[in-house]
Protein backbone atom coordinates (compact mmCIF):
# COMPACT_ATOMS: atom_id res chain seq x y z
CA UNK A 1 18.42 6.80 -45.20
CA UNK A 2 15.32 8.16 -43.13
CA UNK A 3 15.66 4.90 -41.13
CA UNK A 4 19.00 5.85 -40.21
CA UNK A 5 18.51 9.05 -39.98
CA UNK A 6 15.61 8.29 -37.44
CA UNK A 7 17.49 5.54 -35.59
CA UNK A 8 20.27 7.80 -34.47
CA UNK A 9 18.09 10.29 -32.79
CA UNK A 10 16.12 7.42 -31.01
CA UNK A 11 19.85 6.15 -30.06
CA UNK A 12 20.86 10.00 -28.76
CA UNK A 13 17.91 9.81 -26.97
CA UNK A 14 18.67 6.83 -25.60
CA UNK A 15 21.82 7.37 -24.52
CA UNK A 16 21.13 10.75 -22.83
CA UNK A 17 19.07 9.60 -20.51
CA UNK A 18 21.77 8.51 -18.24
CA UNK A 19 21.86 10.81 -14.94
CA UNK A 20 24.71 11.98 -14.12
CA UNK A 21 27.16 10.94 -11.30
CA UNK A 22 26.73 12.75 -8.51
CA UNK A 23 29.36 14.67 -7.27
CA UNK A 24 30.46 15.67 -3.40
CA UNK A 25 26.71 14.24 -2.02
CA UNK A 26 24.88 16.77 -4.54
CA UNK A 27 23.55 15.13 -7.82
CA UNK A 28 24.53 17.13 -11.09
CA UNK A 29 21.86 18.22 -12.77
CA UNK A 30 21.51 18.15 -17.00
CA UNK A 31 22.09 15.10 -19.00
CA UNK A 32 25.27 14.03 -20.76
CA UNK A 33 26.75 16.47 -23.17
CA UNK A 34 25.79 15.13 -27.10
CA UNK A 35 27.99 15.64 -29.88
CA UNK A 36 26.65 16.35 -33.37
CA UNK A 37 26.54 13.73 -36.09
CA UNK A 38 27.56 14.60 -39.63
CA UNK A 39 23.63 14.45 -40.02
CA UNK A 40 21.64 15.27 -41.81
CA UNK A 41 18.49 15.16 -39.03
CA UNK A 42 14.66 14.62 -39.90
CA UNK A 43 12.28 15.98 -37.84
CA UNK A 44 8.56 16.00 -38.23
CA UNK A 45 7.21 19.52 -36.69
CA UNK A 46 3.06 20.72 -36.68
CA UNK A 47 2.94 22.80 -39.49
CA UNK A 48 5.76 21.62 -41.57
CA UNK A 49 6.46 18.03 -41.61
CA UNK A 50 9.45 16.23 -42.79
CA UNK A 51 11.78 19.12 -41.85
CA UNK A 52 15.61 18.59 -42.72
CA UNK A 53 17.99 19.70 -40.75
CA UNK A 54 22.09 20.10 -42.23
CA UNK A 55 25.09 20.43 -40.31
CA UNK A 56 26.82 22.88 -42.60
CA UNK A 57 29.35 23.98 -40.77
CA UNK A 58 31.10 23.20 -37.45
CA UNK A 59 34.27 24.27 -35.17
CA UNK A 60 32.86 27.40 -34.11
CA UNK A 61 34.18 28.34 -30.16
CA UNK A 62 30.46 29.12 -28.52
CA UNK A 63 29.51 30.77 -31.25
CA UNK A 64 26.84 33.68 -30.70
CA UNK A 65 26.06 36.09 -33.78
CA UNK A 66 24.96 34.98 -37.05
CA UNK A 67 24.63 38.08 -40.15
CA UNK A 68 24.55 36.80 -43.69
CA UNK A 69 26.30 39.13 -46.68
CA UNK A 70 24.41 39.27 -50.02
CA UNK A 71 26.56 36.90 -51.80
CA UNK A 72 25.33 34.22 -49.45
CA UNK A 73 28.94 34.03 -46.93
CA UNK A 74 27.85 33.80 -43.43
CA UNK A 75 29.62 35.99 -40.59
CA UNK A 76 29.82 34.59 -37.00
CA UNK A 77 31.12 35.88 -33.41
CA UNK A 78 32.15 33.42 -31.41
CA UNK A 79 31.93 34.84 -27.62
CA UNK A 80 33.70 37.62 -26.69
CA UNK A 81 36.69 36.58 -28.93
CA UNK A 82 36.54 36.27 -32.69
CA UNK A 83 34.89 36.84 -35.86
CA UNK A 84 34.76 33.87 -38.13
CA UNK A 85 33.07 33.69 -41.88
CA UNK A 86 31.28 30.58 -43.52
CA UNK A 87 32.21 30.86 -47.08
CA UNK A 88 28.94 29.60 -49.48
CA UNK A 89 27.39 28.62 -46.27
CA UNK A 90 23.49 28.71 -48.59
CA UNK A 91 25.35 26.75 -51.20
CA UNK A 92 26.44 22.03 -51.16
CA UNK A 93 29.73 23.52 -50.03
CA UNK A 94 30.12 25.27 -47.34
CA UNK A 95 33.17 26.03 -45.65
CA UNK A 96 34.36 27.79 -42.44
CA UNK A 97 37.55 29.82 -42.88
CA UNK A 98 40.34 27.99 -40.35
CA UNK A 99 41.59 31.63 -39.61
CA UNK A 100 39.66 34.37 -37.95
CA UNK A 101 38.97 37.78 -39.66
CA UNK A 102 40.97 40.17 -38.95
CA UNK A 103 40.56 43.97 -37.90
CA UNK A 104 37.95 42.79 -34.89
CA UNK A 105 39.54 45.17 -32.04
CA UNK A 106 41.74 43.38 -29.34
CA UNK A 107 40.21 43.49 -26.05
CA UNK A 108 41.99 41.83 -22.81
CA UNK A 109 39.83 37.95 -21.56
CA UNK A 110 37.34 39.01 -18.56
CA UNK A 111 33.91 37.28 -18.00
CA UNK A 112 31.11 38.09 -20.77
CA UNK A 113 34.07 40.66 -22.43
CA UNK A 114 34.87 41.47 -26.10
CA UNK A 115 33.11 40.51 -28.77
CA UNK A 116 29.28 40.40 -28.78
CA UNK A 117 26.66 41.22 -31.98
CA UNK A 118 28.01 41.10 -35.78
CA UNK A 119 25.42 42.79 -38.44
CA UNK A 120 26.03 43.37 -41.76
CA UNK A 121 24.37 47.11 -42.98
CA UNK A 122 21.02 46.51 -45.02
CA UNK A 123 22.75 48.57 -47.61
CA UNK A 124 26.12 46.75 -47.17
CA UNK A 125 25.95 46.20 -51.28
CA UNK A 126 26.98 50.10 -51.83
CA UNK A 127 28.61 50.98 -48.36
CA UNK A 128 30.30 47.73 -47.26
CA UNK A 129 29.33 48.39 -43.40
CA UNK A 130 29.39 45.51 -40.73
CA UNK A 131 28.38 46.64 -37.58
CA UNK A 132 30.23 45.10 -34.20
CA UNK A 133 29.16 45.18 -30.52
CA UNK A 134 31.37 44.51 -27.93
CA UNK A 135 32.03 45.20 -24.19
CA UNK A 136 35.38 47.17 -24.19
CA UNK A 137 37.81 46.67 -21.28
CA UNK A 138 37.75 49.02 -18.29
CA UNK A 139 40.18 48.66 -14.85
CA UNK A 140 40.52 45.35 -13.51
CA UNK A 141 39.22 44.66 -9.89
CA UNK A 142 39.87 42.69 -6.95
CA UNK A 143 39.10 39.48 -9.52
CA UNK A 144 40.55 40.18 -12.50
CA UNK A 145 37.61 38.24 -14.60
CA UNK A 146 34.67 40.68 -13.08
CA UNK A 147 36.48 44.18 -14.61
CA UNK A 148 34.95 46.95 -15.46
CA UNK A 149 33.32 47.75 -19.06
CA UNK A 150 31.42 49.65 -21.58
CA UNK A 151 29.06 48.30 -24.03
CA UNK A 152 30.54 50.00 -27.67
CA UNK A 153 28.91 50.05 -30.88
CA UNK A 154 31.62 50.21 -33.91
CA UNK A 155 31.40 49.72 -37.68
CA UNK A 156 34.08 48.79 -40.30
CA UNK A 157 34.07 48.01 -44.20
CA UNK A 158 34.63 44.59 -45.01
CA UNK A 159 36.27 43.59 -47.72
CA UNK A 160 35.48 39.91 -47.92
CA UNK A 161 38.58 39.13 -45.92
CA UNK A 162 39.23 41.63 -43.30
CA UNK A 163 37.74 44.84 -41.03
CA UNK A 164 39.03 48.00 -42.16
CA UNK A 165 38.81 51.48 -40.86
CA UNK A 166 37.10 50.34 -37.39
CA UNK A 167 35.33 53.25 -36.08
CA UNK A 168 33.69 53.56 -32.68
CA UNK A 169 30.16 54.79 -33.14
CA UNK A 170 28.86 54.78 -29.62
CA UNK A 171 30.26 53.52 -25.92
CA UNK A 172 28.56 53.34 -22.91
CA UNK A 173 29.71 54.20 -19.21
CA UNK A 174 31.95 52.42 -17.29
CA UNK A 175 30.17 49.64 -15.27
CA UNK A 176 30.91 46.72 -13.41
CA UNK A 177 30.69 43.78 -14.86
CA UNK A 178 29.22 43.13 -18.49
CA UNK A 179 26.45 41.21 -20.00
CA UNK A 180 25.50 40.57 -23.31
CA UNK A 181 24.07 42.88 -26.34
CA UNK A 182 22.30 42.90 -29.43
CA UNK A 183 21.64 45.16 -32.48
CA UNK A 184 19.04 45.45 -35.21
CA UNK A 185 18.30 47.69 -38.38
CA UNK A 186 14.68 49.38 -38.96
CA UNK A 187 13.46 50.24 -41.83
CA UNK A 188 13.68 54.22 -41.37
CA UNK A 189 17.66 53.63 -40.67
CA UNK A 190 17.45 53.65 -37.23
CA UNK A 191 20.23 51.06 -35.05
CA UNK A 192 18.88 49.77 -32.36
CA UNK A 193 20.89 47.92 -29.40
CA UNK A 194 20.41 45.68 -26.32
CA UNK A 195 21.86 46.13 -22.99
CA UNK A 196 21.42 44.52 -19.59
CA UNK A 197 21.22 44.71 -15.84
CA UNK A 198 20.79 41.72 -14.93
CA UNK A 199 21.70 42.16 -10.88
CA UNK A 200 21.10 45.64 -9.70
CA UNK A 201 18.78 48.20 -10.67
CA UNK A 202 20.25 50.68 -13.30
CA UNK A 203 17.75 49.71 -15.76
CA UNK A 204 15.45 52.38 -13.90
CA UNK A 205 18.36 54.38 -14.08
CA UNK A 206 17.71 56.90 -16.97
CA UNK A 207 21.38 58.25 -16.71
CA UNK A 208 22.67 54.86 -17.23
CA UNK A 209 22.55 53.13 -20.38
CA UNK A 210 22.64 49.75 -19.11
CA UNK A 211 19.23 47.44 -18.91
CA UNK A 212 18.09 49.62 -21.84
CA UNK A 213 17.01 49.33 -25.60
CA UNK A 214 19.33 52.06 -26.86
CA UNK A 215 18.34 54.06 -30.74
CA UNK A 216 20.91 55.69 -32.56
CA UNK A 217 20.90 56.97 -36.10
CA UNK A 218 23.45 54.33 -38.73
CA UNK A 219 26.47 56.74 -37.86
CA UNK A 220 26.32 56.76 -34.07
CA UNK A 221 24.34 60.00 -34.11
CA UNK A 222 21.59 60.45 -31.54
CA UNK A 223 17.89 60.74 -33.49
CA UNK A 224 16.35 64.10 -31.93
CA UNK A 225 13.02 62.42 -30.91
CA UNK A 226 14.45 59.71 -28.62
CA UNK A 227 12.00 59.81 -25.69
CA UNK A 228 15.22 61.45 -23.20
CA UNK A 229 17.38 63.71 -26.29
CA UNK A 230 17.67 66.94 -24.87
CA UNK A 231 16.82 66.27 -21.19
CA UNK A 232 18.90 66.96 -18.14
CA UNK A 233 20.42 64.47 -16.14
CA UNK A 234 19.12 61.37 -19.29
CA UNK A 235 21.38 59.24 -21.09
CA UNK A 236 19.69 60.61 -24.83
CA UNK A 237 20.63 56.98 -26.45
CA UNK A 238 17.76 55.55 -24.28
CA UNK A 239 14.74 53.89 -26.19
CA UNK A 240 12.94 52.30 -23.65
CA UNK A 241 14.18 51.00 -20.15
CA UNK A 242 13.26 48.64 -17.20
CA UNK A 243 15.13 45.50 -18.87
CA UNK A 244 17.33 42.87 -17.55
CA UNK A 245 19.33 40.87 -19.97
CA UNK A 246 18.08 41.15 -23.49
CA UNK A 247 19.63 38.14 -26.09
CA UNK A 248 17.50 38.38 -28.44
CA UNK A 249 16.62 41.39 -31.12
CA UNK A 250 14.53 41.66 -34.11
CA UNK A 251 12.17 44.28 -36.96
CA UNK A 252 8.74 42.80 -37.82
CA UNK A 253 8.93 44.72 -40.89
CA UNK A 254 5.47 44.91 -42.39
CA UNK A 255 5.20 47.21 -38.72
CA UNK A 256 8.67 48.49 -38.53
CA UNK A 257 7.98 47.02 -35.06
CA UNK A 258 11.02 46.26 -32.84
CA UNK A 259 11.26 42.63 -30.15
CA UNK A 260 13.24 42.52 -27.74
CA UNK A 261 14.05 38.74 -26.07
CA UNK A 262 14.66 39.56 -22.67
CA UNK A 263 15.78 36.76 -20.03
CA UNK A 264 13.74 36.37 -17.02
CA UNK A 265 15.40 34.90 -13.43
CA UNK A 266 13.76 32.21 -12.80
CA UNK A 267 11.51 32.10 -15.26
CA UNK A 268 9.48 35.19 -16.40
CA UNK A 269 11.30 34.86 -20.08
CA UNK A 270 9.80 37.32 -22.52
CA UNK A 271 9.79 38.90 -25.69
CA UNK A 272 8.86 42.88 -25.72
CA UNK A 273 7.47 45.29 -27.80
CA UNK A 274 9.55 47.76 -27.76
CA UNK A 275 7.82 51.31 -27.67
CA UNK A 276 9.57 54.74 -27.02
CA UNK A 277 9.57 55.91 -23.57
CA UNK A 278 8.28 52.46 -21.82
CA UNK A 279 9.11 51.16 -18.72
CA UNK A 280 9.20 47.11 -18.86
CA UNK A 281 9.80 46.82 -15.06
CA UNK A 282 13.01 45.23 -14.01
CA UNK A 283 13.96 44.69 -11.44
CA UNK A 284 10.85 45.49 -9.03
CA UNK A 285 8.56 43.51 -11.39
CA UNK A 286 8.66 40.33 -12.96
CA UNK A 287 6.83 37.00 -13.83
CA UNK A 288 10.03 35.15 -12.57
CA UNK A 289 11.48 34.40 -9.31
CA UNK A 290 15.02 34.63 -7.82
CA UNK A 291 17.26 31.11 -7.63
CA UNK A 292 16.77 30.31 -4.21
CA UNK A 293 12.61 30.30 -5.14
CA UNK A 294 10.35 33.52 -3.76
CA UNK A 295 8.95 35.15 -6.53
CA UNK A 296 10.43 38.54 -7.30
CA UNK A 297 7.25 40.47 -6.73
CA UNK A 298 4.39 40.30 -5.24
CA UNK A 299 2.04 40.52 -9.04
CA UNK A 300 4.39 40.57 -12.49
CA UNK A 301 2.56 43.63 -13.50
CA UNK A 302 2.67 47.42 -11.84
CA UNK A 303 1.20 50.64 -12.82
CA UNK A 304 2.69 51.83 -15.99
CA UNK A 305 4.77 48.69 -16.68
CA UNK A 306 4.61 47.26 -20.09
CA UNK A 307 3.28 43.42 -20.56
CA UNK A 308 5.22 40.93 -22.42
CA UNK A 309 4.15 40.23 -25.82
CA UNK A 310 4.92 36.75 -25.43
CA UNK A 311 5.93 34.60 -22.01
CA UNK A 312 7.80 31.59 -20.68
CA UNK A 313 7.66 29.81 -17.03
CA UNK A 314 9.51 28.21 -16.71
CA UNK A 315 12.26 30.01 -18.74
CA UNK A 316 14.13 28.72 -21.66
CA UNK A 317 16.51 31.54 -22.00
CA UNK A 318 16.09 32.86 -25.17
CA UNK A 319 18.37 34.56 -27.54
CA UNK A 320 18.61 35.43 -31.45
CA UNK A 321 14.98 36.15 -32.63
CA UNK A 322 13.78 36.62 -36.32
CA UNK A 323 10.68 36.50 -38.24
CA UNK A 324 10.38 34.20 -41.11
CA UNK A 325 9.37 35.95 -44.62
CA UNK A 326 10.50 33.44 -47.30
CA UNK A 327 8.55 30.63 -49.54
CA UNK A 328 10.56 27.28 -48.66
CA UNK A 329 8.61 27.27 -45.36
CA UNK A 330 4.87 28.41 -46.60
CA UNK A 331 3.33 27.23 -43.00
CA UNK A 332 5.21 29.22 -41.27
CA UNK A 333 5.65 32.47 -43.21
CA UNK A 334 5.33 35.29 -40.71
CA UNK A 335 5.85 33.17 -37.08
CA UNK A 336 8.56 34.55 -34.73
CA UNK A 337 11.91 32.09 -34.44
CA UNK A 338 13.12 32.50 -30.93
CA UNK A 339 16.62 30.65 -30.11
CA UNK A 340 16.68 29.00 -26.28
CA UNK A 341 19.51 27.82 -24.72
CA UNK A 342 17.73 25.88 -21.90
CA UNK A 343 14.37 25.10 -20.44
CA UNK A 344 13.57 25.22 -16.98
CA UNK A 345 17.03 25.62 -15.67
CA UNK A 346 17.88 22.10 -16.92
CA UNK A 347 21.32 22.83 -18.93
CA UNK A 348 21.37 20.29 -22.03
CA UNK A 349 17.58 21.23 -23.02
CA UNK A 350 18.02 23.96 -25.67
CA UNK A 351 15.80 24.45 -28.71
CA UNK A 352 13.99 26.46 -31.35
CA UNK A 353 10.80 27.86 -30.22
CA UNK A 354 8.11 28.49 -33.00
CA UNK A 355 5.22 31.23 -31.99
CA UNK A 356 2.41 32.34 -34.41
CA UNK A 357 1.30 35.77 -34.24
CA UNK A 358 -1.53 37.48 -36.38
CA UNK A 359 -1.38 40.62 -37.71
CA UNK A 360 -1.59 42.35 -34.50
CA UNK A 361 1.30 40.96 -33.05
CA UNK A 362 -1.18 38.45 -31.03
CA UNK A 363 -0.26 35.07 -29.96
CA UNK A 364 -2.31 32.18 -31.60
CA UNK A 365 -0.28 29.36 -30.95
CA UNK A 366 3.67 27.95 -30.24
CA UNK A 367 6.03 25.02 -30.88
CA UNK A 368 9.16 23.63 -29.87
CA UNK A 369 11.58 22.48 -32.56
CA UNK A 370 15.42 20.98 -32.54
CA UNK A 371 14.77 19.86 -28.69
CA UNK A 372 16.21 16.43 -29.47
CA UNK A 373 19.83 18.16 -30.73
CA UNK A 374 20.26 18.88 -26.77
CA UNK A 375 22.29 22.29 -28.02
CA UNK A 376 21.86 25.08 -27.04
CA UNK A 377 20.85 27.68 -29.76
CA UNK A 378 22.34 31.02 -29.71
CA UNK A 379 21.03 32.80 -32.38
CA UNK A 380 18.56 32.12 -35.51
CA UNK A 381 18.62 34.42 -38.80
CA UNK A 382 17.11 34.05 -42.18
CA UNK A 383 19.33 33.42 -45.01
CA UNK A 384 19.19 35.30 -48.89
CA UNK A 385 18.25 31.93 -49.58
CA UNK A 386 15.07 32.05 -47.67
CA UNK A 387 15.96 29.15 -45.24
CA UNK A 388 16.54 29.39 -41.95
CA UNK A 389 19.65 28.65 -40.22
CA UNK A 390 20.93 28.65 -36.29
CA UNK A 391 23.83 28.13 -34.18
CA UNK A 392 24.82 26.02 -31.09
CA UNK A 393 26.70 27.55 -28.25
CA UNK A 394 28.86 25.00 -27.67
CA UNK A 395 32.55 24.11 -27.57
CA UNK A 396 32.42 22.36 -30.84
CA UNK A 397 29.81 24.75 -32.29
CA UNK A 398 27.99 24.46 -35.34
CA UNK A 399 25.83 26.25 -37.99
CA UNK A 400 23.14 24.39 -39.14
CA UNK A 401 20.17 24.87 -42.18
CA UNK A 402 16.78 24.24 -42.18
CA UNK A 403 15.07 22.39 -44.66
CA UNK A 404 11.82 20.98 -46.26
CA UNK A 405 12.31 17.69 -46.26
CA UNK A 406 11.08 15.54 -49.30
């Protein structure tokens, strides 16, 4: 079965390879697109060898937020549309629901709209809570796909089939334009939530909440030590600020430490500690540089701007992030598990990037895993089973568990 197993990656790879035509005198650039076998996929990686890999579920519409509940059901977003759940998606049979849950809130098609993050409450057991973030609809412009929105932070019981009682915790101003956003749960009941500003320069705005990490108490409520509560003219949601688009969101909770994945141009990906009151530079700093190739600034780093914890050039566009705690992976208990959708601006290249830190936060070391998939991989998460699983942002999406092999 290994043979096999083996064979038909060598064959992908193979096959792959190919460039593509080249259309109106300029070549395409990216290999073919590669569809998904039943699996499963055997990898051998540096610190874990024979690593399985299961296709357990598949279907998904770009898929893009992974939260599992406590009885082992997965819940998925897929883009800026629906919410879809993976019934014993830990268990031999898995099963994604044909028909979407329902109680999500209905917002009108535009570019990066509707539905973003899904969490589920870290005491969903005795409240029920699933958290949702999504960019709401504003008035539509002279193209009808670049309207306006607000990022909105909302939670609803779930009663294993359906959103009830949907209540809008927190919503943003009015921009134009949207980008994505993710949200994660500290310890000390703190939300916290990504936004972005990709292409203009709100995220030195501090009456804008956009190219921020926002903190708001579980019920919306502003905590009253935010670095801005309280001050004139400052949007009090605001963490920390001087972000661009930020995919990726995670605790480290032996610190109760916050990281932020935050994409970089042209290169100049990072992940952030996140730290009240800091200024991480966007958009007069960066390690990256714009499409056309000058570098954004002159050096990455400026007077009071914070330094990435960790750094990619070229990029490789990351998004979900978590840190492994479990036993079925003992080598790698405690790395950070960064999603990418592509390396170096080369569509078709996504993977699973492995980075050891020690106790400090430090980086020791890094790996790439999954490269040979060619999918892109839009978020990563732990699962009560203490594997890890992903999912592929593609049109026939997928969820897929990692194993030890045997």
């Amino acid at each position: 079965m290994l043979r096999v197993v083996i064979l038909t990656v060598v064959l992908f790879s193979v096959a792959i390879t190919a460039v593509i035509v080249a259309q109106q005198g300029q070549p395409q650039i990216g290999i073919a697109p590669v569809t998904l076998t039943v699996g499963p996929y055997t990898f051998d990686t540096a610190e874990q060898h024979k690593l399985r890999v299961v296709v357990v579920a598949r279907g998904l519409v770009h898929p893009f937020s992974l939260s599992f509940l406590p009885s082992g059901d997965a819940l998925i977003t897929e883009r800026g549309a629906r919410l879809r759940i993976v019934r014993d998606a830990i268990g031999a049979h898995a099963k994604l629901e044909p028909e979407a849950v329902a109680g999500v809130p209905q917002i009108p098609s535009f570019r990066t709209g509707g539905l973003q993050e899904v969490a589920v409450h870290p005491k969903f057991a005795s409240n029920g809570f699933v958290y949702l973030t999504y960019n709401k609809a504003g008035e539509v412009g002279a193209n009808p796909q670049q309207r306006q929105s607000a990022v909105t932070l909302a939670r609803a019981k779930f009663d294993g089939k359906a959103l009830t009682g949907l209540q809008e915790l927190f919503s943003g101003e009015m921009q134009n334009g949207a980008s994505g956003s993710r949200l994660a749960f500290t310890n000390d009941g703190f939300v916290y939530i990504t936004t972005g500003a990709p292409f203009n320069d709100m995220a030195q705005s501090l009456n804008s909440v956009y190219g921020k990490v926002l903190r708001l108490r579980d019920d919306g409520t502003v905590p009253a030590d935010n670095p801005y509560a309280g001050k004139p003219g400052m949007r009090p949601e605001i963490y920390s600020y001087g972000h661009r688009d930020q995919l990726g969101l995670t605790v480290h909770q032996p610190t109760n430490s916050v990281l932020a994945a935050e994409h970089g141009p042209n290169g100049g990906d990072e992940v952030n500690l996140i730290q009240p009151g800091r200024n991480y530079g966007w958009p007069k700093w960066s390690f990256g540089r714009t499409y056309e190739g000058p570098r954004i600034s002159e050096t990455p780093l400026g007077p009071g701007i914070e330094q990435p914890l960790v750094l990619w050039v070229p990029s490789i566009a990351p998004t979900g992030l978590t840190f492994y705690t479990g036993d079925r992976f003992p080598s790698w208990k405690g790395n950070l598990f960064v999603g990418s959708a592509r390396r170096g601006e080369v569509p078709r290249t996504g993977s699973l990037e492995r980075v050891v830190l020690n106790d400090k936060l430090e980086e020791l070391r890094r790996e790439t895993l999954l490269s040979e998939l060619h999918q892109r991989i839009r978020d990563v998460r732990q699962g009560p089973d203490g594997l890890l699983y992903v999912i592929t942002d593609e049109d026939d999406g997928a969820l897929l568990r990692l194993e030890p092999g045997t």
